[in-house]
Protein backbone atom coordinates (compact mmCIF):
# COMPACT_ATOMS: atom_id res chain seq x y z
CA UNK A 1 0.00 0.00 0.00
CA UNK A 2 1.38 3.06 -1.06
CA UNK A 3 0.43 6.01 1.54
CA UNK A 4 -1.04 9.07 0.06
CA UNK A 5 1.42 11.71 0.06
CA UNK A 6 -0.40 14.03 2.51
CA UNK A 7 0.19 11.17 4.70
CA UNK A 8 3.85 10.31 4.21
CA UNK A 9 4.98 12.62 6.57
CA UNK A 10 2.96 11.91 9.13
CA UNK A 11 3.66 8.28 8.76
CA UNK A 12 7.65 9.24 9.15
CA UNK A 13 6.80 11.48 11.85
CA UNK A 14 4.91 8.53 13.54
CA UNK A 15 7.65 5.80 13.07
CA UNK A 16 10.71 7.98 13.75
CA UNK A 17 9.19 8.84 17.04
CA UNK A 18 11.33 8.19 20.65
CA UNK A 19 8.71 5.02 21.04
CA UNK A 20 8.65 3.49 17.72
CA UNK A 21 12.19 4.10 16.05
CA UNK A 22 14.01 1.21 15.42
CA UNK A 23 11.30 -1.08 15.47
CA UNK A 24 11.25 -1.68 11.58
CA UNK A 25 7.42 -1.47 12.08
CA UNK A 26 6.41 -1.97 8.02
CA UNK A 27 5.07 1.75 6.83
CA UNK A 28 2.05 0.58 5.20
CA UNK A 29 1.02 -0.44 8.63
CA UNK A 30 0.36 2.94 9.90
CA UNK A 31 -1.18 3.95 6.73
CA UNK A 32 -3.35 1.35 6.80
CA UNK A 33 -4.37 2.94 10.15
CA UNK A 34 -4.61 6.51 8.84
CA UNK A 35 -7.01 5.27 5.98
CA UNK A 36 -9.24 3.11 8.32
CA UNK A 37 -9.75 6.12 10.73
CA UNK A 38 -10.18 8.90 7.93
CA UNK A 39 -13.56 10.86 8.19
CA UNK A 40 -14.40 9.36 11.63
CA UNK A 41 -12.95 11.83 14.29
CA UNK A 42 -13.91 15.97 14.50
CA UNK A 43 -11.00 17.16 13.72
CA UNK A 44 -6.99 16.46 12.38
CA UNK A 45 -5.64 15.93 16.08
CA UNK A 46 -7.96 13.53 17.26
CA UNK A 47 -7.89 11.82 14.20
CA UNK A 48 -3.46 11.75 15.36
CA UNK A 49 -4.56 10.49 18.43
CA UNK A 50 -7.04 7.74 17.31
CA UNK A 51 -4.25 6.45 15.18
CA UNK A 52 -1.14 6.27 17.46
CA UNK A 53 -3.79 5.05 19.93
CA UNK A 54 -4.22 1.98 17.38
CA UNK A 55 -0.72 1.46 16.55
CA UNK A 56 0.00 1.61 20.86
CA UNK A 57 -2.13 -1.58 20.43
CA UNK A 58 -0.53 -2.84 17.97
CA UNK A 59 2.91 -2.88 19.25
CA UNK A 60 2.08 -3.52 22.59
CA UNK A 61 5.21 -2.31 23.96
CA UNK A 62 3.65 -2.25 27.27
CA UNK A 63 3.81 -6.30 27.25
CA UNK A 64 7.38 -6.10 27.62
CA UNK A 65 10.87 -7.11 25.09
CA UNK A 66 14.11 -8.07 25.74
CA UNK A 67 17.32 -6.62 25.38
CA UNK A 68 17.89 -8.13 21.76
CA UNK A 69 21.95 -8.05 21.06
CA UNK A 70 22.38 -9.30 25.01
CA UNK A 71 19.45 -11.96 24.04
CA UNK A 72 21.86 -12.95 20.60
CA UNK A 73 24.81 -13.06 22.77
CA UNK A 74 23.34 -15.63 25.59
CA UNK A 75 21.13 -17.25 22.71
CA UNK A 76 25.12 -17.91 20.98
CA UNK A 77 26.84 -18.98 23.65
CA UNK A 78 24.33 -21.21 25.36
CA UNK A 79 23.82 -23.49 22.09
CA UNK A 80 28.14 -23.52 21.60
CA UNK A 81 28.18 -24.66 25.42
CA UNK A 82 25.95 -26.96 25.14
CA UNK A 83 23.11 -27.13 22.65
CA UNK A 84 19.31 -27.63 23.20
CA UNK A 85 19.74 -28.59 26.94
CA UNK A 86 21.77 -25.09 27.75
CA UNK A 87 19.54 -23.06 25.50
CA UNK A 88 16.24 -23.72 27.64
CA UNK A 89 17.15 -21.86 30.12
CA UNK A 90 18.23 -18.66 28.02
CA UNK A 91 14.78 -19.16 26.07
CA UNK A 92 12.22 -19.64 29.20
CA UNK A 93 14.13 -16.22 30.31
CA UNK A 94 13.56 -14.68 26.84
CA UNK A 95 9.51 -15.77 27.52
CA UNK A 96 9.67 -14.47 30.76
CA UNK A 97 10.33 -10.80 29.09
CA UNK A 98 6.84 -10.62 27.71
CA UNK A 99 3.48 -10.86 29.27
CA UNK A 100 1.80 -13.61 26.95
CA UNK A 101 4.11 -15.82 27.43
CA UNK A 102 5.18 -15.25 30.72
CA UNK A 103 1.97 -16.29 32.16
CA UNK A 104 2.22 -19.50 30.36
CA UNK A 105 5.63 -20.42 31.98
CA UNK A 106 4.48 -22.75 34.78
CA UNK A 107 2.87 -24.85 32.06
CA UNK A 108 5.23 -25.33 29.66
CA UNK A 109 6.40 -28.92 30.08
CA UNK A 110 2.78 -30.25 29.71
CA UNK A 111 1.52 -27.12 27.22
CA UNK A 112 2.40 -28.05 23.65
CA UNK A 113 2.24 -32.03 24.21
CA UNK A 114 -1.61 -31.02 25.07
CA UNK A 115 -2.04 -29.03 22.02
CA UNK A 116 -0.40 -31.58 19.66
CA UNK A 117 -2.34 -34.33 21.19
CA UNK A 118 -5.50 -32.82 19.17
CA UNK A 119 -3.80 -31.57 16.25
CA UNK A 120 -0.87 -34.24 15.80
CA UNK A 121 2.46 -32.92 15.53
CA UNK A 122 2.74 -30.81 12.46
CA UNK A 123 5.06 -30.56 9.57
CA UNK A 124 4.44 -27.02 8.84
CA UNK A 125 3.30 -24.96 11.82
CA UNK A 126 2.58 -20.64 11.17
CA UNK A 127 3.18 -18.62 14.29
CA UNK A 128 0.49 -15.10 13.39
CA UNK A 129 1.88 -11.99 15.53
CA UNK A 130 4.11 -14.44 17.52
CA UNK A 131 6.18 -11.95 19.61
CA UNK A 132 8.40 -14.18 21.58
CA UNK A 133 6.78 -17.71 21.45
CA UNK A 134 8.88 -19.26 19.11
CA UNK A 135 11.25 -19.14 22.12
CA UNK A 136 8.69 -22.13 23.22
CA UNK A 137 10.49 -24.42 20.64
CA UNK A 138 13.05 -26.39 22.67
CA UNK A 139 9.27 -27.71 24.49
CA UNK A 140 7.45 -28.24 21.44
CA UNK A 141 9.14 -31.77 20.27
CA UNK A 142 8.24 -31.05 16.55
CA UNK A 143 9.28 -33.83 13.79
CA UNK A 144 12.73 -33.53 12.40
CA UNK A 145 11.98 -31.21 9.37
CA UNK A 146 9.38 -29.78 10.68
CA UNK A 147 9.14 -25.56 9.20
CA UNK A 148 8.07 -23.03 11.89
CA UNK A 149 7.38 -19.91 10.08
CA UNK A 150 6.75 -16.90 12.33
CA UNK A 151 5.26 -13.71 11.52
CA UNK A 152 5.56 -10.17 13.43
CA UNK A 153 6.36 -6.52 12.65
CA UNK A 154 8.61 -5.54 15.10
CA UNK A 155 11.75 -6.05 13.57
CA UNK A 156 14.25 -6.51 16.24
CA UNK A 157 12.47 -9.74 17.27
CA UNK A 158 11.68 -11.13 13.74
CA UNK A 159 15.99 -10.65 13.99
CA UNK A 160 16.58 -12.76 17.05
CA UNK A 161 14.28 -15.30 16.17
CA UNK A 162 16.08 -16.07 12.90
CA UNK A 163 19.20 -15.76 14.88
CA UNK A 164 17.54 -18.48 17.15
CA UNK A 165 16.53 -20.58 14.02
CA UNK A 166 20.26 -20.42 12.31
CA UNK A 167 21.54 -21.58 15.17
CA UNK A 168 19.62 -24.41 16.39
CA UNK A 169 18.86 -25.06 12.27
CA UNK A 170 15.22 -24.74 12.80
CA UNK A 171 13.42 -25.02 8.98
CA UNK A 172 11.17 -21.65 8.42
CA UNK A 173 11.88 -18.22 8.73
CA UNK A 174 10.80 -15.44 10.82
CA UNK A 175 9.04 -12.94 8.75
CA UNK A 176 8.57 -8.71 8.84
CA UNK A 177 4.82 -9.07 7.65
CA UNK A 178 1.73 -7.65 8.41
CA UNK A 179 -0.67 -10.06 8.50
CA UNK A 180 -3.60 -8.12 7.93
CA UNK A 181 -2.66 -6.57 5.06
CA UNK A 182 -0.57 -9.22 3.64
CA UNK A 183 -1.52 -12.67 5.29
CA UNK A 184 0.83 -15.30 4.37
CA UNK A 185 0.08 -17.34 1.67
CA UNK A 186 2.05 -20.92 3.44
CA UNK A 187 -0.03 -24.04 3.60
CA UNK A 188 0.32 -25.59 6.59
CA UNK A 189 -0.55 -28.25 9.52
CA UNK A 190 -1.37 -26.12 12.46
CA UNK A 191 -1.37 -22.39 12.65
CA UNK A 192 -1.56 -20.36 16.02
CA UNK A 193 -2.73 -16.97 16.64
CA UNK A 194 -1.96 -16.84 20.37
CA UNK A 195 -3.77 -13.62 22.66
CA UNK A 196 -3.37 -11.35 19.46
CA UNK A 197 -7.03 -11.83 18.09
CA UNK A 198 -8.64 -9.23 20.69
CA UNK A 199 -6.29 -6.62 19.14
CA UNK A 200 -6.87 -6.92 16.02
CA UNK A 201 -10.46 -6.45 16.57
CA UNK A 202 -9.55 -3.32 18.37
CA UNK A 203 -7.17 -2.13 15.03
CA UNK A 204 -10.53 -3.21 12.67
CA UNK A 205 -13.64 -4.70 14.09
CA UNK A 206 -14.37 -7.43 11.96
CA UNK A 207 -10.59 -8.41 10.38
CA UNK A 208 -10.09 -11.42 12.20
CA UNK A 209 -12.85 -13.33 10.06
CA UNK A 210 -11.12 -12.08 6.63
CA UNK A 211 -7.49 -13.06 8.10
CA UNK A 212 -8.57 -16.52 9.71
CA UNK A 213 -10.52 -17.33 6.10
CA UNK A 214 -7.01 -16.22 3.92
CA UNK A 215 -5.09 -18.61 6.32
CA UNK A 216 -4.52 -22.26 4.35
CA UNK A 217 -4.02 -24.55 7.36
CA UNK A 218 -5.78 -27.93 8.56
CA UNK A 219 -5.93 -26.31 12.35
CA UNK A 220 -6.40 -22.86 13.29
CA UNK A 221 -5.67 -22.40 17.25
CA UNK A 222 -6.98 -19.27 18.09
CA UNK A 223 -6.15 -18.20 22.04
CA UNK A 224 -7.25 -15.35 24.24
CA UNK A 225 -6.45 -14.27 28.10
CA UNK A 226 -9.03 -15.47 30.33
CA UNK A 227 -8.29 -12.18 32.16
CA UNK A 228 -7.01 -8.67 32.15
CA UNK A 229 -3.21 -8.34 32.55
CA UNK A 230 -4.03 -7.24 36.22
CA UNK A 231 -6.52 -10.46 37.09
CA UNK A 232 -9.19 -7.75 38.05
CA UNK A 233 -11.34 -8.45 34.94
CA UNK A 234 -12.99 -11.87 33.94
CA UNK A 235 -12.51 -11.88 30.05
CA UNK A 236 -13.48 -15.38 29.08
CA UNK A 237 -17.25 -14.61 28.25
CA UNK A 238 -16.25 -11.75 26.41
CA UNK A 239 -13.53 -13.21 24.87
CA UNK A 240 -15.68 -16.36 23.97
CA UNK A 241 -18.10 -13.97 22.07
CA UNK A 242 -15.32 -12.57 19.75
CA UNK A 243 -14.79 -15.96 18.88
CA UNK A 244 -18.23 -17.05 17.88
CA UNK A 245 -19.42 -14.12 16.52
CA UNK A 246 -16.21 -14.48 14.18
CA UNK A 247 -17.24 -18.27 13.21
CA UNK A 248 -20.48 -17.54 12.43
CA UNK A 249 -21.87 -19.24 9.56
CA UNK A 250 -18.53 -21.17 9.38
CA UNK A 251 -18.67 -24.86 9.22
CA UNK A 252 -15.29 -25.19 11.60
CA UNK A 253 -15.72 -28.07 13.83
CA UNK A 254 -14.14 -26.19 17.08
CA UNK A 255 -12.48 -27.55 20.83
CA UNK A 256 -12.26 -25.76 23.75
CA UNK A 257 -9.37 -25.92 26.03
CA UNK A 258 -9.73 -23.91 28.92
CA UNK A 259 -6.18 -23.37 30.97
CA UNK A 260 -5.26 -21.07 34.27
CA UNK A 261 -5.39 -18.19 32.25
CA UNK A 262 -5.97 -18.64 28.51
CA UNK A 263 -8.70 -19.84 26.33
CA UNK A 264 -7.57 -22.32 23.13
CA UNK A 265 -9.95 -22.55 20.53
CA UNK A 266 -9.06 -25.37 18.49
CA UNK A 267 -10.86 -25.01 14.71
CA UNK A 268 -10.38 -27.71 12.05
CA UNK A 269 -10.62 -25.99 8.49
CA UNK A 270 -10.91 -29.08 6.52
């Protein structure tokens, strides 16, 4: 998408800012934004606002990142000291730097094997907006072979995670993509969209039908927070709603798996 050029510099201004520069975030991101909230706020400002409002939960910087060249260094010299067994450690700390998958530390020897046990263990598994879970991967026991391709527009992490795939020789690619405007076109197994799917609702009411229809997969696992980052707020009813209102009219046989603090929602597409 090429941003009108009224807009360019407002785009620049955006992703040059103290909070965003350096992030790679893709450009036709935030115009994307800018066209979706044209001609619904009073005046220029709030229509600013509205916008870097969106792209706040977008980002969600809030959730928390790593130092990424310190997280290259101890990714490095964890797998020359001692491969898979010394890099667990460095990756459950890497999870522990963001709020979705912190929360699901505690679980993670019995998390994935509980997935897979529905889904069988893929070939070809898509991680949507996957932040820092393919750090999850020394728990996952995929088949030899199998391709992990993750998706994300922050570009410092799509960078470590490749750096985390060269090194253990992972099959895939991380990927600078937004999946919205440009979901990827991979056929696969099992694809994951893990506590993203409330957001992008927020960015466009509506999208997640359009993206979860584009997606060519056997399993979509769609999962949401059963509660607000504090614990004050019960979210699963709410959260359930987005779902089924999304699937409606959709012939997707779909499981339930309800966990300490996250909803799975476990859609077969064919």
């Amino acid at each position: 998408m090429t941003p009108p050029p009224d807009r360019a510099l407002d785009i620049q201004r955006i992703l040059n800012s103290p909070k965003y520069r350096g992030l790679g975030i893709p450009p036709e991101t935030v115009a994307d934004l800018f066209a979706q909230e044209e001609g619904k706020h009073p005046n220029e400002k709030a229509l600013q606002k509205a916008v870097r409002q969106k792209l706040h939960n977008i980002m969600a910087v809030y959730l928390g990142d790593p130092d990424y060249k310190q997280a290259a260094d101890a990714l490095t010299a964890a797998w020359q000291e001692g491969g898979m067994q010394a890099l667990k450690p460095v990756c459950r700390q890497l999870l522990s730097a963001h709020a979705s998958t912190r929360e699901r530390l505690p679980q993670m020897d019995t998390f994935y094997n509980g997935i897979f046990t529905l889904t069988g263990r893929p070939n070809v598994i898509l991680d949507l907006a996957c932040a820092l879970h393919p750090f999850g991967l020394p728990w996952m026991k995929l088949p030899a072979g199998c391709s992990y391709y993750a998706y994300d527009i922050h570009a410092p992490r799509i960078a470590l995670i490749n750096h985390f795939f060269q090194l253990i020789g992972q099959p895939g690619a991380a990927v600078l993509q937004d999946i919205l405007l440009q979901p990827p076109d991979v056929e696969a197994d099992v694809t994951i969209f893990f506590k993203e799917a409330h957001r992008l609702d927020q960015r466009q009411h509506g999208a997640n039908r359009r993206l979860w229809q584009s997606i060519n997969t056997h399993w979509l696992l769609i999962s949401l927070p059963t509660s607000s980052l504090t614990g004050r707020h019960d979210l699963l009813d709410k959260h359930r709603r987005l779902v089924y209102s999304t699937l409606e009219g959709l012939d997707w046989p779909t499981t339930e798996l309800v966990l300490d603090n996250e909803i799975i929602f476990y859609m077969e597409k064919r």
